[in-house]
PDB file of N, CA and C in Angstrom:
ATOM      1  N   UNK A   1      18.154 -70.477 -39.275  1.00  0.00           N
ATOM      2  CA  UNK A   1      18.979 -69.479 -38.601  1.00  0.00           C
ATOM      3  C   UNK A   1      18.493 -69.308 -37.159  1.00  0.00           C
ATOM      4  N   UNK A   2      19.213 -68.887 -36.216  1.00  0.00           N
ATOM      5  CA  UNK A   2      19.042 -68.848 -35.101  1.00  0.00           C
ATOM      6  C   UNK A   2      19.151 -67.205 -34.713  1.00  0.00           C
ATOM      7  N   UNK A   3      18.064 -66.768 -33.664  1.00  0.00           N
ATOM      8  CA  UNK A   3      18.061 -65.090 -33.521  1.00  0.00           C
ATOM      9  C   UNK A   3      19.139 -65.248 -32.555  1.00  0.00           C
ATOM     10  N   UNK A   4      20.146 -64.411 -32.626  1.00  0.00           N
ATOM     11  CA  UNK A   4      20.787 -64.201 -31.592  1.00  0.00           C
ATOM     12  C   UNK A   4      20.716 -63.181 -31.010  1.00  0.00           C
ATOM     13  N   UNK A   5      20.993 -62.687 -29.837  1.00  0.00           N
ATOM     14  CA  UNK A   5      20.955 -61.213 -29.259  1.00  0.00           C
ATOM     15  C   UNK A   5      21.462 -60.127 -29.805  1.00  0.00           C
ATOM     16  N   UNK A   6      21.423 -59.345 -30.042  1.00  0.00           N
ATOM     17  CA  UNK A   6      22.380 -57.670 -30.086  1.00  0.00           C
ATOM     18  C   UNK A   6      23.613 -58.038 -29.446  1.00  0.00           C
ATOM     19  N   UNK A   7      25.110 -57.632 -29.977  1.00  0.00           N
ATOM     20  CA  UNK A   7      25.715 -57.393 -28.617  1.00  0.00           C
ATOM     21  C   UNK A   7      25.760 -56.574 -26.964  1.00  0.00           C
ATOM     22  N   UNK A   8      24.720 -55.825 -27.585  1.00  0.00           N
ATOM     23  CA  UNK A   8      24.334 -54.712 -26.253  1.00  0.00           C
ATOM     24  C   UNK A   8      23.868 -55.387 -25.404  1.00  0.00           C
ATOM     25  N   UNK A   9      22.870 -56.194 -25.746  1.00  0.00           N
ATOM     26  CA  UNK A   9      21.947 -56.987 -25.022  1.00  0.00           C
ATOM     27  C   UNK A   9      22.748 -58.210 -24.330  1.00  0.00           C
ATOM     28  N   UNK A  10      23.967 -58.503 -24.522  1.00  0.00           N
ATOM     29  CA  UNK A  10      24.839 -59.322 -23.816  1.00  0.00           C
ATOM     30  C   UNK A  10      25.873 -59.143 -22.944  1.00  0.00           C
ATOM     31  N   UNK A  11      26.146 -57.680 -22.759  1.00  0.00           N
ATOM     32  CA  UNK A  11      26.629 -57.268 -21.410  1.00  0.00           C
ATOM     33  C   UNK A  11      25.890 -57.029 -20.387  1.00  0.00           C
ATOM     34  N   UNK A  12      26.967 -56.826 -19.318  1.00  0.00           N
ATOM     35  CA  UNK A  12      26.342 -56.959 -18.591  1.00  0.00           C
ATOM     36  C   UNK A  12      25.738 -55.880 -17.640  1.00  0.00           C
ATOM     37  N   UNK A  13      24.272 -55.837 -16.893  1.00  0.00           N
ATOM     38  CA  UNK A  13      24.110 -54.636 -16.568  1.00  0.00           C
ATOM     39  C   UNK A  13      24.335 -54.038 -15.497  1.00  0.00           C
ATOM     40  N   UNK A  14      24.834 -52.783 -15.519  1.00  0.00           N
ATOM     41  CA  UNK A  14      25.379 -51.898 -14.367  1.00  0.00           C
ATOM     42  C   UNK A  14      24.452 -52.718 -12.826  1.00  0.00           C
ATOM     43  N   UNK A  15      25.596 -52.660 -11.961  1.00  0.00           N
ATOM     44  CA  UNK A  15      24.381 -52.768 -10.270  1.00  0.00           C
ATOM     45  C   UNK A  15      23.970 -51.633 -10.433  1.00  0.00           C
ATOM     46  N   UNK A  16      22.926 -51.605  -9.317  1.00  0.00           N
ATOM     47  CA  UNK A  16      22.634 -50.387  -8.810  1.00  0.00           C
ATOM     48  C   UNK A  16      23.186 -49.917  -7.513  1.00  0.00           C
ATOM     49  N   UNK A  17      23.423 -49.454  -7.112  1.00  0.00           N
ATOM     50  CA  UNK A  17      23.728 -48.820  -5.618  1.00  0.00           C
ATOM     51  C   UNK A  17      22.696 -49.024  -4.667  1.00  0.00           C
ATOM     52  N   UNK A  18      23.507 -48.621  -3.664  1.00  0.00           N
ATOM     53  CA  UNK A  18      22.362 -49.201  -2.171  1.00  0.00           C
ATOM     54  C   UNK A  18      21.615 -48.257  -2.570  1.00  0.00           C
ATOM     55  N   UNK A  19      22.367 -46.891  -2.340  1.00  0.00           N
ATOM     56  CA  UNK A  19      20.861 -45.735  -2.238  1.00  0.00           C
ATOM     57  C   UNK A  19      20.214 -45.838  -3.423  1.00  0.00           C
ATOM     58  N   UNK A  20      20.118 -46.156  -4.700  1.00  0.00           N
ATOM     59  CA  UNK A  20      18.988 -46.170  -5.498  1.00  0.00           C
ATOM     60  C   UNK A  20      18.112 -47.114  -5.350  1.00  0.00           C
ATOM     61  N   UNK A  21      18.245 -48.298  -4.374  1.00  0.00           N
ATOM     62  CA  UNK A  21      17.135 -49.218  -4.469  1.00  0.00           C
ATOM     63  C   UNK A  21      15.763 -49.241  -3.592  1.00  0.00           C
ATOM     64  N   UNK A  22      15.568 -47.924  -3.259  1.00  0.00           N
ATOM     65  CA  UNK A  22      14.639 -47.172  -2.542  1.00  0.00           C
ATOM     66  C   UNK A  22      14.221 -48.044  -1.150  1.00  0.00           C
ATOM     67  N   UNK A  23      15.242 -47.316  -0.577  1.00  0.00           N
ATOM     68  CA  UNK A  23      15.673 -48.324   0.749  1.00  0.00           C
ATOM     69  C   UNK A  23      15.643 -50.045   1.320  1.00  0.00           C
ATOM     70  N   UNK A  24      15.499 -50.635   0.215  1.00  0.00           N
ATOM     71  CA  UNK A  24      15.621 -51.977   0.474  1.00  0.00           C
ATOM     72  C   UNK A  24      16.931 -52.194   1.203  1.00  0.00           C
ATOM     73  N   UNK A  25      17.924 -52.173   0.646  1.00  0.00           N
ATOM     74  CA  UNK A  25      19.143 -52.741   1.227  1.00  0.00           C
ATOM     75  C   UNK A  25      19.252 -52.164   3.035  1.00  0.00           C
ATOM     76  N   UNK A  26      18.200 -50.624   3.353  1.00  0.00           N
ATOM     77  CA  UNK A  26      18.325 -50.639   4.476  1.00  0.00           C
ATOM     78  C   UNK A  26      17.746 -51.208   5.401  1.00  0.00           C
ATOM     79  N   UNK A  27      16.470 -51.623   4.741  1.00  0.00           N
ATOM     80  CA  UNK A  27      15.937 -53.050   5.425  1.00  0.00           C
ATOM     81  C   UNK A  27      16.496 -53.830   5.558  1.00  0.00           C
ATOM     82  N   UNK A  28      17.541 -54.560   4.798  1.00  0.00           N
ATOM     83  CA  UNK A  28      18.197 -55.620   4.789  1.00  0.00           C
ATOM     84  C   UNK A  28      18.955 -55.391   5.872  1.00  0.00           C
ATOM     85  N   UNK A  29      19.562 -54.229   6.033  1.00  0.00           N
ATOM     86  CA  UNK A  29      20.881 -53.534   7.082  1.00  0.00           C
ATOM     87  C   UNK A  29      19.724 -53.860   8.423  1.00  0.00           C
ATOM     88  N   UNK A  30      18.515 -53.676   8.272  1.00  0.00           N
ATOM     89  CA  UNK A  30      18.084 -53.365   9.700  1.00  0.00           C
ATOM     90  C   UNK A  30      17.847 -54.798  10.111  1.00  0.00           C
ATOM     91  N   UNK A  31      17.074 -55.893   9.242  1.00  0.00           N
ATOM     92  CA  UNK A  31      17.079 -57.327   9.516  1.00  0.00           C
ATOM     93  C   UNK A  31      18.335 -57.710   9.982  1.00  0.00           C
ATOM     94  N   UNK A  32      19.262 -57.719   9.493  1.00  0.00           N
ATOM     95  CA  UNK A  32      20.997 -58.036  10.304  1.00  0.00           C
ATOM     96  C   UNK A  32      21.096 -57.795  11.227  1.00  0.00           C
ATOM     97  N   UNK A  33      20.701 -56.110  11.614  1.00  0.00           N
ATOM     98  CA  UNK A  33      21.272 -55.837  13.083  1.00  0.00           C
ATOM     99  C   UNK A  33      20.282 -56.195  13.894  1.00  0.00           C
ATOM    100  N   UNK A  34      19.194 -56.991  13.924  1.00  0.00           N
ATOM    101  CA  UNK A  34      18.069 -57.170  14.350  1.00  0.00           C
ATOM    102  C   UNK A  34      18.844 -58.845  14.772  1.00  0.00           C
ATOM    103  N   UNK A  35      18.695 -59.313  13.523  1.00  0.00           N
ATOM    104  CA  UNK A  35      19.631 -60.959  13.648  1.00  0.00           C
ATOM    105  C   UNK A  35      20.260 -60.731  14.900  1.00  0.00           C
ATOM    106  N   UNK A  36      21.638 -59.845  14.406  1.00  0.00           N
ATOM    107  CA  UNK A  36      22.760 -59.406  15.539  1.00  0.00           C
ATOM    108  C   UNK A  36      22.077 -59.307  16.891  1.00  0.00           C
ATOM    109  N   UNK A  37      21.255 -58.338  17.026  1.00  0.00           N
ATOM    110  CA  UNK A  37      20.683 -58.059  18.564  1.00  0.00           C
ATOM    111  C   UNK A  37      20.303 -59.202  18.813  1.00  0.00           C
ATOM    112  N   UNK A  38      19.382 -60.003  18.426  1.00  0.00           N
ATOM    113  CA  UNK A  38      18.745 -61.373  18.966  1.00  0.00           C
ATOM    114  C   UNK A  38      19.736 -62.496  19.372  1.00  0.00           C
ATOM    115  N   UNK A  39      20.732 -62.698  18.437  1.00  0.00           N
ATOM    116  CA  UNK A  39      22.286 -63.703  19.076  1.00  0.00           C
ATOM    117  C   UNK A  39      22.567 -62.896  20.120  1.00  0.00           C
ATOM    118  N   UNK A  40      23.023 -61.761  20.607  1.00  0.00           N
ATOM    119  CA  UNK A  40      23.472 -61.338  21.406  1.00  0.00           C
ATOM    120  C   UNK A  40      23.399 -61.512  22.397  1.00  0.00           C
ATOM    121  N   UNK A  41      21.494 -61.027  22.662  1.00  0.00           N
ATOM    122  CA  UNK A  41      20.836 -61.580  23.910  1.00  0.00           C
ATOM    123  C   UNK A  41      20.868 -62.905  24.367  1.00  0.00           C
ATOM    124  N   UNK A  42      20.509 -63.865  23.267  1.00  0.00           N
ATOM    125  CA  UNK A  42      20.521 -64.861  23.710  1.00  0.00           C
ATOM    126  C   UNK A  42      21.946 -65.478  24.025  1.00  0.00           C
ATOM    127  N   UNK A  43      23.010 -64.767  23.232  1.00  0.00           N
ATOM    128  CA  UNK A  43      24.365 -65.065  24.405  1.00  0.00           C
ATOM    129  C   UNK A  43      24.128 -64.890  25.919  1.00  0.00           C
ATOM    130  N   UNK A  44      23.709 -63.839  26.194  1.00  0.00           N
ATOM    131  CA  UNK A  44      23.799 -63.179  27.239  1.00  0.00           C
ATOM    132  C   UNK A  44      22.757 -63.946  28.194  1.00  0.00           C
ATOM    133  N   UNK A  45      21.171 -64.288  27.840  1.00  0.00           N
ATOM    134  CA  UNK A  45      20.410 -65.388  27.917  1.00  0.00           C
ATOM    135  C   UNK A  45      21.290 -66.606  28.891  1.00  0.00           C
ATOM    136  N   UNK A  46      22.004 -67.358  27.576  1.00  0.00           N
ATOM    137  CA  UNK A  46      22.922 -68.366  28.316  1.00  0.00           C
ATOM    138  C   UNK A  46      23.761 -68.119  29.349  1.00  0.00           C
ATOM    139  N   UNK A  47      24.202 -67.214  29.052  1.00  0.00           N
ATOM    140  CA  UNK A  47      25.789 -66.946  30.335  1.00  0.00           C
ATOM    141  C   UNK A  47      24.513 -66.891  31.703  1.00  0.00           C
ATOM    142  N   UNK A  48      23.681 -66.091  31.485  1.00  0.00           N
ATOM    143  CA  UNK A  48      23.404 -65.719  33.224  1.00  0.00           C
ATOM    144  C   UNK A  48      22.302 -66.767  33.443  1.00  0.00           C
ATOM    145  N   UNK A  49      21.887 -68.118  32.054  1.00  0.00           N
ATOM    146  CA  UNK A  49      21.069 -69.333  32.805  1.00  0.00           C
ATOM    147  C   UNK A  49      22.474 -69.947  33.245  1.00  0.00           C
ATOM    148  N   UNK A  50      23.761 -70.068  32.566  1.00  0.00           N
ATOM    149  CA  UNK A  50      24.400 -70.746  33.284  1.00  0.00           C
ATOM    150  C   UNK A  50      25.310 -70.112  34.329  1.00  0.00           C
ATOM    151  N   UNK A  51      25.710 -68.959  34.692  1.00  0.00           N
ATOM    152  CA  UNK A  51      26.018 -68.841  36.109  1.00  0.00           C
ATOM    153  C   UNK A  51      24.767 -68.754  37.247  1.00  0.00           C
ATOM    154  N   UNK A  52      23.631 -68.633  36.761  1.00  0.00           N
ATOM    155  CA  UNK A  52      22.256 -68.822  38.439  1.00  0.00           C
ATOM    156  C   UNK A  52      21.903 -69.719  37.713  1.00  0.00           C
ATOM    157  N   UNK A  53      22.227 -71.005  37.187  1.00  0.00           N
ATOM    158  CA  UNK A  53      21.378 -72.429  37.127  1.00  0.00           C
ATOM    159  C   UNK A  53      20.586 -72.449  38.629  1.00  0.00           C
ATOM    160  N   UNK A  54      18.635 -72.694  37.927  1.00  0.00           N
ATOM    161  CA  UNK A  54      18.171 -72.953  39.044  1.00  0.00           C
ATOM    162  C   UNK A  54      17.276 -71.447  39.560  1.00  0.00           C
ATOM    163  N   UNK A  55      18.289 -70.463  39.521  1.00  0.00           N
ATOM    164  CA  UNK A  55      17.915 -69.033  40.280  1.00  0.00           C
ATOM    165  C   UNK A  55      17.071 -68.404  39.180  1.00  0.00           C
ATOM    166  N   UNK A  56      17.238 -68.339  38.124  1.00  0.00           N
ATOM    167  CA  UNK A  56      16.442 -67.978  36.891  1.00  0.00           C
ATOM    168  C   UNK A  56      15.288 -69.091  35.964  1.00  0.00           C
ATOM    169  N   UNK A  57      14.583 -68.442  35.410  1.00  0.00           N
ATOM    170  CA  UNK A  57      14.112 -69.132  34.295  1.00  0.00           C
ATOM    171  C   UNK A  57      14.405 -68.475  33.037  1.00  0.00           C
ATOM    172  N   UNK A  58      14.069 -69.623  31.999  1.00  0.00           N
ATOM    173  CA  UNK A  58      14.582 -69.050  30.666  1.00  0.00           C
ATOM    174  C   UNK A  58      14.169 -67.934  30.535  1.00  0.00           C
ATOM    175  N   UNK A  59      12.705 -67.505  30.352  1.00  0.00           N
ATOM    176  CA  UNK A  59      12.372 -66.000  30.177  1.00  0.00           C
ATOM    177  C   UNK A  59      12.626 -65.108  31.045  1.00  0.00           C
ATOM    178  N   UNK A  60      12.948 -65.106  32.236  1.00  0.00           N
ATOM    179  CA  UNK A  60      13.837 -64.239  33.293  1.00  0.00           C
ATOM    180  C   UNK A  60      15.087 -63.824  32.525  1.00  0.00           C
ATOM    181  N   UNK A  61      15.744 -64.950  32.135  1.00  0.00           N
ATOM    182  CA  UNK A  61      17.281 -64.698  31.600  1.00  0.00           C
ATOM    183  C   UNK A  61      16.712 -63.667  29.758  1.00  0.00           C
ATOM    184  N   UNK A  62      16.250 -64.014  29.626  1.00  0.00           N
ATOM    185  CA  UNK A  62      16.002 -63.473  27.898  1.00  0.00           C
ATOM    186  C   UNK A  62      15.299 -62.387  28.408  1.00  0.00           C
ATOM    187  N   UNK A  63      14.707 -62.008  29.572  1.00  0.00           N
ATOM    188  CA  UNK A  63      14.328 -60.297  29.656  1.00  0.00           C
ATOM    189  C   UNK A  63      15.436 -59.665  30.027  1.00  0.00           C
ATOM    190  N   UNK A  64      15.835 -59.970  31.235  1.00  0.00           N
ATOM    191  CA  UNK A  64      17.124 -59.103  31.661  1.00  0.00           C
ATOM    192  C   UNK A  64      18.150 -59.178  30.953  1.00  0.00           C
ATOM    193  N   UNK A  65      18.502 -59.961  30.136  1.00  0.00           N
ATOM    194  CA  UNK A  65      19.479 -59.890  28.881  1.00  0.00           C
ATOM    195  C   UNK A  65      19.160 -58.840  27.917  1.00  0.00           C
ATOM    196  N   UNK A  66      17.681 -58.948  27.905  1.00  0.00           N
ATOM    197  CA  UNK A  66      17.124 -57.304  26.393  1.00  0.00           C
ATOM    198  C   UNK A  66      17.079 -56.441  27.438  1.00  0.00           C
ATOM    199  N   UNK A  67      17.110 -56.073  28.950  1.00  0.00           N
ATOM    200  CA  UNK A  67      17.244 -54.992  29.130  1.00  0.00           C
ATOM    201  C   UNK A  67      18.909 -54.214  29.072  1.00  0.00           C
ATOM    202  N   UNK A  68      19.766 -55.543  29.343  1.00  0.00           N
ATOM    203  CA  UNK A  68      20.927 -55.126  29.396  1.00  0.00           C
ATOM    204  C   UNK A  68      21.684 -54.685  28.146  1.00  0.00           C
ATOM    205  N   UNK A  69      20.743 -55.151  27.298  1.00  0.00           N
ATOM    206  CA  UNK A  69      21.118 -54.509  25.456  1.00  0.00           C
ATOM    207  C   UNK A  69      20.732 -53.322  25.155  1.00  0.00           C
ATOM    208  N   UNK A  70      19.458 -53.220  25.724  1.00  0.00           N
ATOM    209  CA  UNK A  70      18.891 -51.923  25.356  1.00  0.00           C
ATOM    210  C   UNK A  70      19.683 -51.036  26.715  1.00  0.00           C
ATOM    211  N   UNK A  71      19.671 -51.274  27.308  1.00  0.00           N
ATOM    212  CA  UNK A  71      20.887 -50.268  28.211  1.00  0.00           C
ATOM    213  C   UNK A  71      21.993 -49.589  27.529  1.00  0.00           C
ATOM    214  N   UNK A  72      22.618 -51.226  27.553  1.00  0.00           N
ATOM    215  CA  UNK A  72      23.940 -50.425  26.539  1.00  0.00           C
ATOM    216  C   UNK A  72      23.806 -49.645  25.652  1.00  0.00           C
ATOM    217  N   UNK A  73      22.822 -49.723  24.422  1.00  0.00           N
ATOM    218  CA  UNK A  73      22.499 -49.365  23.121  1.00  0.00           C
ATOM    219  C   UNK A  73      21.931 -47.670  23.688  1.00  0.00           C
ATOM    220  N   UNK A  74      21.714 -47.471  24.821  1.00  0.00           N
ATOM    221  CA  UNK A  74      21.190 -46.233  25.067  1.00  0.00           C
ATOM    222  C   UNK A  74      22.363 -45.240  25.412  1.00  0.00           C
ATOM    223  N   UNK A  75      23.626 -45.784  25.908  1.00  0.00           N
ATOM    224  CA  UNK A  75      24.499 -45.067  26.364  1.00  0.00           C
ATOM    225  C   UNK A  75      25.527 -44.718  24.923  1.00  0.00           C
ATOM    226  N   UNK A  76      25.323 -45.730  23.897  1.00  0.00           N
ATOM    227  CA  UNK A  76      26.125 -45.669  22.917  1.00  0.00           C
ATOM    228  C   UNK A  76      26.189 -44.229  22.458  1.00  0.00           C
ATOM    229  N   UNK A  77      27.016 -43.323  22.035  1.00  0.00           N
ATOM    230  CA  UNK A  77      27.079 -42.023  21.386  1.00  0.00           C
ATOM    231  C   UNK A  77      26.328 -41.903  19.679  1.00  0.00           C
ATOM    232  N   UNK A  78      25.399 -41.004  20.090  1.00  0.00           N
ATOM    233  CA  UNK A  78      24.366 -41.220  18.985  1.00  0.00           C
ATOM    234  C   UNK A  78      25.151 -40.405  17.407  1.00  0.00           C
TER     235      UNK A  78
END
């Protein structure tokens, strides 16, 4: 004979919700927008190495790009 499960034991179990997973998922939320911010800049990175080709260097362009994020991000309505 073979044990088989309970039927209880073969459904399936409830998720949990974001807020019960004692803030993981808002870590997860904050790694994303973290992702997000970092593409951003480095959009922004590119556009102004390629309109001052020459006038900038890469890390010139990737500072003044995070200041121009964190600018914006300061004016945003909290």
């Amino acid at each position: 004979m073979y044990n088989l499960p309970a039927e209880n034991d073969m459904r399936e179990k409830p998720q949990e919700s974001e807020d019960s997973d004692s803030g993981l998922s808002t870590t997860f939320r904050q790694v994303a927008n973290g992702e997000e911010m970092m593409s951003r800049i480095a959009a922004i990175a590119d556009a102004l190495l390629e309109q001052y080709a020459g006038s900038l260097t890469q890390s010139e362009a990737i500072e003044l790009a995070t200041q121009a994020v964190q600018e914006g991000l300061q004016k945003l309505p909290k």
